[in-house]
N, C-alpha and C. Protein backbone atom coordinates (compact mmCIF):
# COMPACT_ATOMS: atom_id res chain seq x y z
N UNK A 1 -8.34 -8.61 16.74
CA UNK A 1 -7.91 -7.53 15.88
C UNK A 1 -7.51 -8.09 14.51
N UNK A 2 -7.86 -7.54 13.52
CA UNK A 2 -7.50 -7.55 12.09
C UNK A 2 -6.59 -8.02 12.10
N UNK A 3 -5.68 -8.62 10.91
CA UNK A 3 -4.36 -8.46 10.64
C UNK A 3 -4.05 -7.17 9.65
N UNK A 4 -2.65 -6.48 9.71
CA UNK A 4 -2.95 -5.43 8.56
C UNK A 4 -1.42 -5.36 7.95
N UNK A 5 -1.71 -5.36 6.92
CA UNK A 5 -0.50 -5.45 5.69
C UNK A 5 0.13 -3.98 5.27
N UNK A 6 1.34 -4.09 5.20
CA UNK A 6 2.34 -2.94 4.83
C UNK A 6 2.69 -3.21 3.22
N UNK A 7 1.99 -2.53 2.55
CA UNK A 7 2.86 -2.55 0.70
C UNK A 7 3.90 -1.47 1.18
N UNK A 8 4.99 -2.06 -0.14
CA UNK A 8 6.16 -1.68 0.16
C UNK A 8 6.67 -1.13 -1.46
N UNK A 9 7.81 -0.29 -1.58
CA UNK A 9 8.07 -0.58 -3.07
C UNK A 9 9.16 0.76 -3.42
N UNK A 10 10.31 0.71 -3.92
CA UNK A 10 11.37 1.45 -3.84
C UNK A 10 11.76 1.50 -5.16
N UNK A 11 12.65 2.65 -5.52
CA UNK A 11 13.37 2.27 -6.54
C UNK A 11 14.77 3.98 -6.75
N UNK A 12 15.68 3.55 -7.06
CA UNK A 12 16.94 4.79 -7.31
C UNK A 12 16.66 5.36 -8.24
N UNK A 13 16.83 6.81 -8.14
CA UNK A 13 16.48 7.73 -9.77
C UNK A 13 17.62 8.19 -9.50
N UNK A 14 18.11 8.70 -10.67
CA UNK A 14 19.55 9.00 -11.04
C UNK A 14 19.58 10.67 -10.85
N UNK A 15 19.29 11.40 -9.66
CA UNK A 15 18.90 12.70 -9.72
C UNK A 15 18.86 12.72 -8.39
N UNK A 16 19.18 14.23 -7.82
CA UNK A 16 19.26 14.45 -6.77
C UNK A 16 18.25 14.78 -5.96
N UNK A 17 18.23 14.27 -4.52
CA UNK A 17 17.03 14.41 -3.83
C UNK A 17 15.99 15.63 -4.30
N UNK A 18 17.06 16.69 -4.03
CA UNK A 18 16.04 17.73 -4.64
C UNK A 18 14.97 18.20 -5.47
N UNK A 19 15.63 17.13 -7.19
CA UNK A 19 14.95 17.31 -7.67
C UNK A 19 13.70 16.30 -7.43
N UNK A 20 14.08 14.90 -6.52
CA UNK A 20 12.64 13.94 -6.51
C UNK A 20 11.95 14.47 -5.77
N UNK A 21 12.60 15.02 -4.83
CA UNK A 21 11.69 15.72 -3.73
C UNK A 21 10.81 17.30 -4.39
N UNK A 22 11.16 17.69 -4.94
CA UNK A 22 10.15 18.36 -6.02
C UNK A 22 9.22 18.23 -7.11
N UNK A 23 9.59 16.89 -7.53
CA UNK A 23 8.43 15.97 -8.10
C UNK A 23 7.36 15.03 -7.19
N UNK A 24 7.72 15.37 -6.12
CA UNK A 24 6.83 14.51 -4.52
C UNK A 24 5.86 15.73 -4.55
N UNK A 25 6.09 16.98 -4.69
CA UNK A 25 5.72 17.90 -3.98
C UNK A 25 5.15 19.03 -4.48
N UNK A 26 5.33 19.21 -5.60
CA UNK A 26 4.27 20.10 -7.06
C UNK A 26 3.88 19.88 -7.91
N UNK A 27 2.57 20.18 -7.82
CA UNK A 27 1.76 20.08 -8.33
C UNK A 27 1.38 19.50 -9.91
N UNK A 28 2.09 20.66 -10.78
CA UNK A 28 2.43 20.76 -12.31
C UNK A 28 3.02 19.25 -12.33
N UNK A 29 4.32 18.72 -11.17
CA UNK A 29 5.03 17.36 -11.84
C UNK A 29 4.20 15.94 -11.26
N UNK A 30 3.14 16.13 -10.09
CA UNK A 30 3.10 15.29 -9.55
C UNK A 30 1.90 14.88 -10.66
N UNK A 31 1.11 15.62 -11.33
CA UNK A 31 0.00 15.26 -12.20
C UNK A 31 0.62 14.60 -13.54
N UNK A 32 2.18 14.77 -14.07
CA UNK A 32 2.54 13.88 -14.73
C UNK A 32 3.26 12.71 -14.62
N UNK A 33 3.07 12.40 -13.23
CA UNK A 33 3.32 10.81 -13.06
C UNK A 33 2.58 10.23 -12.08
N UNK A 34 1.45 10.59 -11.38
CA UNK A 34 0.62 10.08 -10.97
C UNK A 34 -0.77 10.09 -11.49
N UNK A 35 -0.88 9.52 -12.63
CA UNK A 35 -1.91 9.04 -13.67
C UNK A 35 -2.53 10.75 -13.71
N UNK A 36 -2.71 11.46 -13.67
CA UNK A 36 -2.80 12.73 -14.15
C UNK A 36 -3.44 13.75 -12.63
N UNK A 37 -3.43 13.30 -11.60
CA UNK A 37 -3.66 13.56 -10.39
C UNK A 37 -3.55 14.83 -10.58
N UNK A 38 -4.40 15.47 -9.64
CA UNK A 38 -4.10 17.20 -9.41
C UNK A 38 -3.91 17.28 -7.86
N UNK A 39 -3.03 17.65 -7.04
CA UNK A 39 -2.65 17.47 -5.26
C UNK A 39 -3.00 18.63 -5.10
N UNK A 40 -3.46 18.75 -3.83
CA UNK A 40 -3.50 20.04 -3.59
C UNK A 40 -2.98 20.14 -1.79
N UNK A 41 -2.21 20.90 -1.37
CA UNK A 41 -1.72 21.09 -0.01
C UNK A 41 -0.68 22.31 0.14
N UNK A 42 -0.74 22.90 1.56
CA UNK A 42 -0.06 23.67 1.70
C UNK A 42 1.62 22.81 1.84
N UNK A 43 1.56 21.75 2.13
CA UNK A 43 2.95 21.35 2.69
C UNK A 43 3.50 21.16 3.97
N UNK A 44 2.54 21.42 4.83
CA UNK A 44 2.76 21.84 6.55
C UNK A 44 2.42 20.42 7.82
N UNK A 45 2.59 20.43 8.49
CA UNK A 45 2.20 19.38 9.31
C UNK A 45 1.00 19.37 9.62
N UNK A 46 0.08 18.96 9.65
CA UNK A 46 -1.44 18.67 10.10
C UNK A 46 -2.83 19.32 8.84
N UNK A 47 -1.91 19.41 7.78
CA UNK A 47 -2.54 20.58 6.81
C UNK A 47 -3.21 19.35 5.60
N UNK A 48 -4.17 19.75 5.22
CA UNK A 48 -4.56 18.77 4.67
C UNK A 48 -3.94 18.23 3.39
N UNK A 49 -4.22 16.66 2.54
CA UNK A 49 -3.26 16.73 1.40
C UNK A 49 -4.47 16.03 0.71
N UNK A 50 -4.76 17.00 -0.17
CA UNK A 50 -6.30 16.27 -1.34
C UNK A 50 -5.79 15.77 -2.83
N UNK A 51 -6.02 14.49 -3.36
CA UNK A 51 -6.00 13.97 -4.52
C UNK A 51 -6.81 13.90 -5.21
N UNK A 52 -7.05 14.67 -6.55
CA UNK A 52 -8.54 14.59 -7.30
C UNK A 52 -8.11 14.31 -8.54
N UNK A 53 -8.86 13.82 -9.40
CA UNK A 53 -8.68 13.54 -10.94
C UNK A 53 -9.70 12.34 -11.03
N UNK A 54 -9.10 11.66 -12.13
CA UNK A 54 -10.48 10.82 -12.58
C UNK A 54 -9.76 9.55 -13.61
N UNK A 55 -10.55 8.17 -12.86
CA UNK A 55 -9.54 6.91 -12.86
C UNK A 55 -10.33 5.97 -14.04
N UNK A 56 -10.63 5.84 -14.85
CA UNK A 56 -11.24 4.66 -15.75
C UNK A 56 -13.08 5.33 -15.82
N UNK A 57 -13.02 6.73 -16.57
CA UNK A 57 -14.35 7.68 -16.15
C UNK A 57 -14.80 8.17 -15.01
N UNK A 58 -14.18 7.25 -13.69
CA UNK A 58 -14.87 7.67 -12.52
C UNK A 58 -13.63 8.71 -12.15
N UNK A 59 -14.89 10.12 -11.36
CA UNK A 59 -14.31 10.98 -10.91
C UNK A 59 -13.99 10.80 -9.11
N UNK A 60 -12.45 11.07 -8.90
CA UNK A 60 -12.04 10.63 -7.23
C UNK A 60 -11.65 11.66 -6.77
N UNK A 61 -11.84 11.90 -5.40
CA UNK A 61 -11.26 12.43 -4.50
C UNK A 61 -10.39 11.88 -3.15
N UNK A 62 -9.21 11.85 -3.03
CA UNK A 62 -8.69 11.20 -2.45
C UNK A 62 -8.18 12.11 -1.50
N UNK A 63 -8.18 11.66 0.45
CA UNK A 63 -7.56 12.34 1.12
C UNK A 63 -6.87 12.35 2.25
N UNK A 64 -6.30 12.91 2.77
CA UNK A 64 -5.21 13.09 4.27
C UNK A 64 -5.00 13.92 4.22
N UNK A 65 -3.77 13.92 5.74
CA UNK A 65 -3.58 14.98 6.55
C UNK A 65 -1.63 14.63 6.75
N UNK A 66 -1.14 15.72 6.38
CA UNK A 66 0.29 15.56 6.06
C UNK A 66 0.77 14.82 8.14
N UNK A 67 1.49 14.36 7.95
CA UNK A 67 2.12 14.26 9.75
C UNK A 67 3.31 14.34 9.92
N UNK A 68 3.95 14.22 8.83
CA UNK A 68 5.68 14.52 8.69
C UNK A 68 5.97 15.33 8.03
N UNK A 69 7.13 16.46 7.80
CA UNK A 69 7.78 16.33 6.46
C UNK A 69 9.04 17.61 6.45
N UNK A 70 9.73 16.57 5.91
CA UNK A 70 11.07 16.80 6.09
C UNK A 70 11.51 16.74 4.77
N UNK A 71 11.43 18.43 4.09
CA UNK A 71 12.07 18.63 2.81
C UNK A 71 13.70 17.49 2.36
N UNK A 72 13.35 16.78 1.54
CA UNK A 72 14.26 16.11 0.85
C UNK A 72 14.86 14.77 1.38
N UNK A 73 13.92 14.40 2.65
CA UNK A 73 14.42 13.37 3.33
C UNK A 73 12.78 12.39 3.71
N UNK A 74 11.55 12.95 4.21
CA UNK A 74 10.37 12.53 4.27
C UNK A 74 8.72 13.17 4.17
N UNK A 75 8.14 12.24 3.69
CA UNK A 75 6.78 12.90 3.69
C UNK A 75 6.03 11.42 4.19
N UNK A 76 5.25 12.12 5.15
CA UNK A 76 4.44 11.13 5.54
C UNK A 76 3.27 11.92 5.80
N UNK A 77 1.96 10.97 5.50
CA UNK A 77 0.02 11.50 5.49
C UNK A 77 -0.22 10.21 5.90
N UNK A 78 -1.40 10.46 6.09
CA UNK A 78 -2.79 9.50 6.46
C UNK A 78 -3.31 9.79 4.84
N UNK A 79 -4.24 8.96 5.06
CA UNK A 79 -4.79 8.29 3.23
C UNK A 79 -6.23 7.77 3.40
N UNK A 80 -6.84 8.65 2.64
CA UNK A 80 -7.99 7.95 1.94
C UNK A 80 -8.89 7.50 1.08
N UNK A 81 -9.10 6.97 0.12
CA UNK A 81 -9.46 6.61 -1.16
C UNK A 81 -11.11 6.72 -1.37
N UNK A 82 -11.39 7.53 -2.13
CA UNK A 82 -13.41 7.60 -1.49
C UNK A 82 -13.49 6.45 -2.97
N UNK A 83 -12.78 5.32 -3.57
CA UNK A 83 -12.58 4.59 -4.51
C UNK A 83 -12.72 3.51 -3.96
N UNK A 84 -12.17 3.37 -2.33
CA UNK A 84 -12.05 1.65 -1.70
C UNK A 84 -12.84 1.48 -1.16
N UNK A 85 -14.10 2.24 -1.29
CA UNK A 85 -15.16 1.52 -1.18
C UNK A 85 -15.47 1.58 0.39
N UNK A 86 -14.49 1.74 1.20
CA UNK A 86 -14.49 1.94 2.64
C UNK A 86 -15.40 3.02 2.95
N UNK A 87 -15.76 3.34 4.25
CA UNK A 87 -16.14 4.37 4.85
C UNK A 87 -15.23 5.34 5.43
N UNK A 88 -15.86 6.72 5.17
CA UNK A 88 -14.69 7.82 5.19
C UNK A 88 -14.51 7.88 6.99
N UNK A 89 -14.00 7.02 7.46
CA UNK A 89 -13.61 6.99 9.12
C UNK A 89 -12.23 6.66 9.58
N UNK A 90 -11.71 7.07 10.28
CA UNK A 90 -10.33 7.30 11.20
C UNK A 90 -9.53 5.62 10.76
N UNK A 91 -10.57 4.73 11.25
CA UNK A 91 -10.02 3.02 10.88
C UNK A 91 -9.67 2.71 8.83
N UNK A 92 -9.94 3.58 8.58
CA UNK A 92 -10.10 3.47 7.27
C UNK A 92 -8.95 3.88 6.47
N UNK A 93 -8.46 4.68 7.21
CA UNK A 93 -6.98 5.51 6.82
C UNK A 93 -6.03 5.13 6.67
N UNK A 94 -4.92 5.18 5.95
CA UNK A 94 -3.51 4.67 5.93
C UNK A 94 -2.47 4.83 6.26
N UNK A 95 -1.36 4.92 5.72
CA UNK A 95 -0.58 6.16 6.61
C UNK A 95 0.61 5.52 4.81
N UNK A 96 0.68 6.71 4.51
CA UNK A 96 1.75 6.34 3.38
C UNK A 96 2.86 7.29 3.34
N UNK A 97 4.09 6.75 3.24
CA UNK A 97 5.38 7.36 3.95
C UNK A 97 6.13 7.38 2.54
N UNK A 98 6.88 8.35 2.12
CA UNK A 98 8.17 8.36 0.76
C UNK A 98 9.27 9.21 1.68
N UNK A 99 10.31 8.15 1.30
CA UNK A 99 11.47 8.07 2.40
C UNK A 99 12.81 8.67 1.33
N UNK A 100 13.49 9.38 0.98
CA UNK A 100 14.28 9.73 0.46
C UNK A 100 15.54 9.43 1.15
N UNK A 101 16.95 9.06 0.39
CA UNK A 101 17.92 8.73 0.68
C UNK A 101 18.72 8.34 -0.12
N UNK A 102 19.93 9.41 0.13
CA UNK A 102 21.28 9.43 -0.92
C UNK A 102 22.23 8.28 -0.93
N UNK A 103 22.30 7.83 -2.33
CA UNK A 103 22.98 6.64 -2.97
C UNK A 103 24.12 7.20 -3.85
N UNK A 104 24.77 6.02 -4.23
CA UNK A 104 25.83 6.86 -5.18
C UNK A 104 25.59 6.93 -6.53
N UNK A 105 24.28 6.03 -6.68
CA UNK A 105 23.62 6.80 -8.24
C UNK A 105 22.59 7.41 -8.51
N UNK A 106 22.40 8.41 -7.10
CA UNK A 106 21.27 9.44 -7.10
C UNK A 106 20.31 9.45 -5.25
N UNK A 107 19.26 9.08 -5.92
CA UNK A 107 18.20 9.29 -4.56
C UNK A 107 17.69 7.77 -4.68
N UNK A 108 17.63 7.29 -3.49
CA UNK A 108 16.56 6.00 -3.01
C UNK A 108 15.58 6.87 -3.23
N UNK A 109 14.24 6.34 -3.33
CA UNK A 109 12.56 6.68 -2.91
C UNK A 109 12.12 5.50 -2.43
N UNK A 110 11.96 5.43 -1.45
CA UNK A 110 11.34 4.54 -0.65
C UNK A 110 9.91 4.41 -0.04
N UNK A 111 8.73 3.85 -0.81
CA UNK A 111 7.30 4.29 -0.59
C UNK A 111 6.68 2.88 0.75
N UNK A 112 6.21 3.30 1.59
CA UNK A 112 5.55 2.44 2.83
C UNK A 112 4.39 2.84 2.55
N UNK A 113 2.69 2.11 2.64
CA UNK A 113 1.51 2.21 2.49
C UNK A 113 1.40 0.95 4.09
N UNK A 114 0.74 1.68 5.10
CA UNK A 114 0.33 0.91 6.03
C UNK A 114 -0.93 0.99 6.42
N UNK A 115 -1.36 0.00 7.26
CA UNK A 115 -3.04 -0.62 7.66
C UNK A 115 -3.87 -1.26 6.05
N UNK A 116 -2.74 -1.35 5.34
CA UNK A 116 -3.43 -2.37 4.36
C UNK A 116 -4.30 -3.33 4.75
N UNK A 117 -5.77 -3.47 4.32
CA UNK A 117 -6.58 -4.34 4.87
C UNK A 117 -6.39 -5.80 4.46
N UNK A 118 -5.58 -6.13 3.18
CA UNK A 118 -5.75 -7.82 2.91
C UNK A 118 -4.00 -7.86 2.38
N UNK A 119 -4.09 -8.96 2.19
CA UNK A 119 -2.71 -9.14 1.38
C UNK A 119 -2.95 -9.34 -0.07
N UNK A 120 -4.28 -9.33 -0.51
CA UNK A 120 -4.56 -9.17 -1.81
C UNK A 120 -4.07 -7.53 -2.20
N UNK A 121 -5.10 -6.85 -1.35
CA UNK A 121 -4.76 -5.46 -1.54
C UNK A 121 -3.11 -5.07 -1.33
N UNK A 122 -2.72 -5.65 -0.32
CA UNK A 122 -1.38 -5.20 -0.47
C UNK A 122 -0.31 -5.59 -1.88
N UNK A 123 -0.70 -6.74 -2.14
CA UNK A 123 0.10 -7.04 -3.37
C UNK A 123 -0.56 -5.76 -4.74
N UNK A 124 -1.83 -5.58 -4.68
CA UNK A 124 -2.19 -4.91 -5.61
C UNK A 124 -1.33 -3.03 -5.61
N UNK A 125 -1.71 -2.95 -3.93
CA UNK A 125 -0.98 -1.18 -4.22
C UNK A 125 0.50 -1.64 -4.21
N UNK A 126 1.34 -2.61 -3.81
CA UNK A 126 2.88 -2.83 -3.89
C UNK A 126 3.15 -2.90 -5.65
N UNK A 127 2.05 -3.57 -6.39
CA UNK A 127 2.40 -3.91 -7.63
C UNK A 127 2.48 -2.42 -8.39
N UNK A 128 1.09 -1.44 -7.56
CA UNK A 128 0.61 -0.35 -8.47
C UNK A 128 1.94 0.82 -7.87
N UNK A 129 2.52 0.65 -6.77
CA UNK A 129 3.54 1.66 -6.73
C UNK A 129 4.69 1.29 -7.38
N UNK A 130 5.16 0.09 -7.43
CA UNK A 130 6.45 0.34 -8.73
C UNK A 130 5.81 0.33 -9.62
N UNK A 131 4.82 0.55 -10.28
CA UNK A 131 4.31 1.04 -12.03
C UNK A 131 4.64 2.68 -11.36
N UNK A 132 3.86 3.38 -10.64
CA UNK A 132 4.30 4.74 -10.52
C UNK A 132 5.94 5.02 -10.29
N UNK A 133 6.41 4.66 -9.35
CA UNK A 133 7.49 4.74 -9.53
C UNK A 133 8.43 4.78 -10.70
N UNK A 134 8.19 3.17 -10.92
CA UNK A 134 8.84 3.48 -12.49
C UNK A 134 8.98 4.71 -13.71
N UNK A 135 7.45 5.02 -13.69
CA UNK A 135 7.25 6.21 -14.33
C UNK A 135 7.54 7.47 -13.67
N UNK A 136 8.14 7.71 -12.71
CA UNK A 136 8.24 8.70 -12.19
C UNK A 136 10.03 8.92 -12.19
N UNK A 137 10.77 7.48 -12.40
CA UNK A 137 11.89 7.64 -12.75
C UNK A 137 12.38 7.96 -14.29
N UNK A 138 11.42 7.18 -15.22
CA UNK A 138 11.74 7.42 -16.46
C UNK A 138 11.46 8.98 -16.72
N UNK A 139 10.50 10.44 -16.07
CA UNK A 139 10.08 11.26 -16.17
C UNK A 139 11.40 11.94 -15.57
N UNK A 140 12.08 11.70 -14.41
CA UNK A 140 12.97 12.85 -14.05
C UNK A 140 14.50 12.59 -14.78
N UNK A 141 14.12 11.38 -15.31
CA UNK A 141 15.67 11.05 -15.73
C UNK A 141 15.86 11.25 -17.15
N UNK A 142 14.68 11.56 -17.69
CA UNK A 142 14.76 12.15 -19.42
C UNK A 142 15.41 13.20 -19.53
């Protein structure tokens, strides 16, 4: 069996779950800090969660299926990138988790990406989620 890598990558926004957890979760905010992404999902358990927009000219569709979610505390999907080049199959999927949790200078966000295939790749999406992150703190905290 493979080995498979977990990227990891956290960071405190000075704002209450609520409001991160509403920038996790609509639409209008999630396209201004995830490189201009458009999400689309009902929000529900087993309901699908689609990522579309368009990365360096190329146009993506990115997708899963929600499996958790627990307004203001978790969201967890399966993941798929029609970008990694992989084949769109069950082994191919990820599972990426944002973990919310109250601090005394706001909200933890806590992002897990699992079945990472290399530790190259994992350093690459660990590096590319605190750039989002980051920007997703400087956006709610303006």
């Amino acid at each position: 069996m493979a080995k498979e890598f977990i990227a990891k990558a956290e960071i405190v926004i000075d704002r209450p779950a609520s409001v991160v957890w509403a920038a996790l979760t609509t639409p209008e905010i999630v396209k201004q800090w995830l490189f201009g992404t458009t999400v689309i999902s009902d929000w529900k358990v087993g309901s699908p969660l689609i990522y579309k927009g368009e990365w360096e000219g190329k146009t993506y569709e990115d997708k899963g299926v929600i499996l958790e979610i627990n307004p203001e505390k978790i969201l967890s999907s399966t993941y798929w990138s029609g970008m990694s080049g992989l084949p769109d199959a069950p082994e191919n999927y990820q599972k990426v988790t944002y973990e919310l949790s109250p601090v005394p200078d706001g909200t933890r966000l806590a992002i897990t990406q699992e079945n990472v295939k290399s530790e190259e790749s994992r350093d690459h999406s660990g590096e590319n989620w605190g750039k989002v992150l980051t920007g997703l703190k400087t956006l709610l905290e303006k």
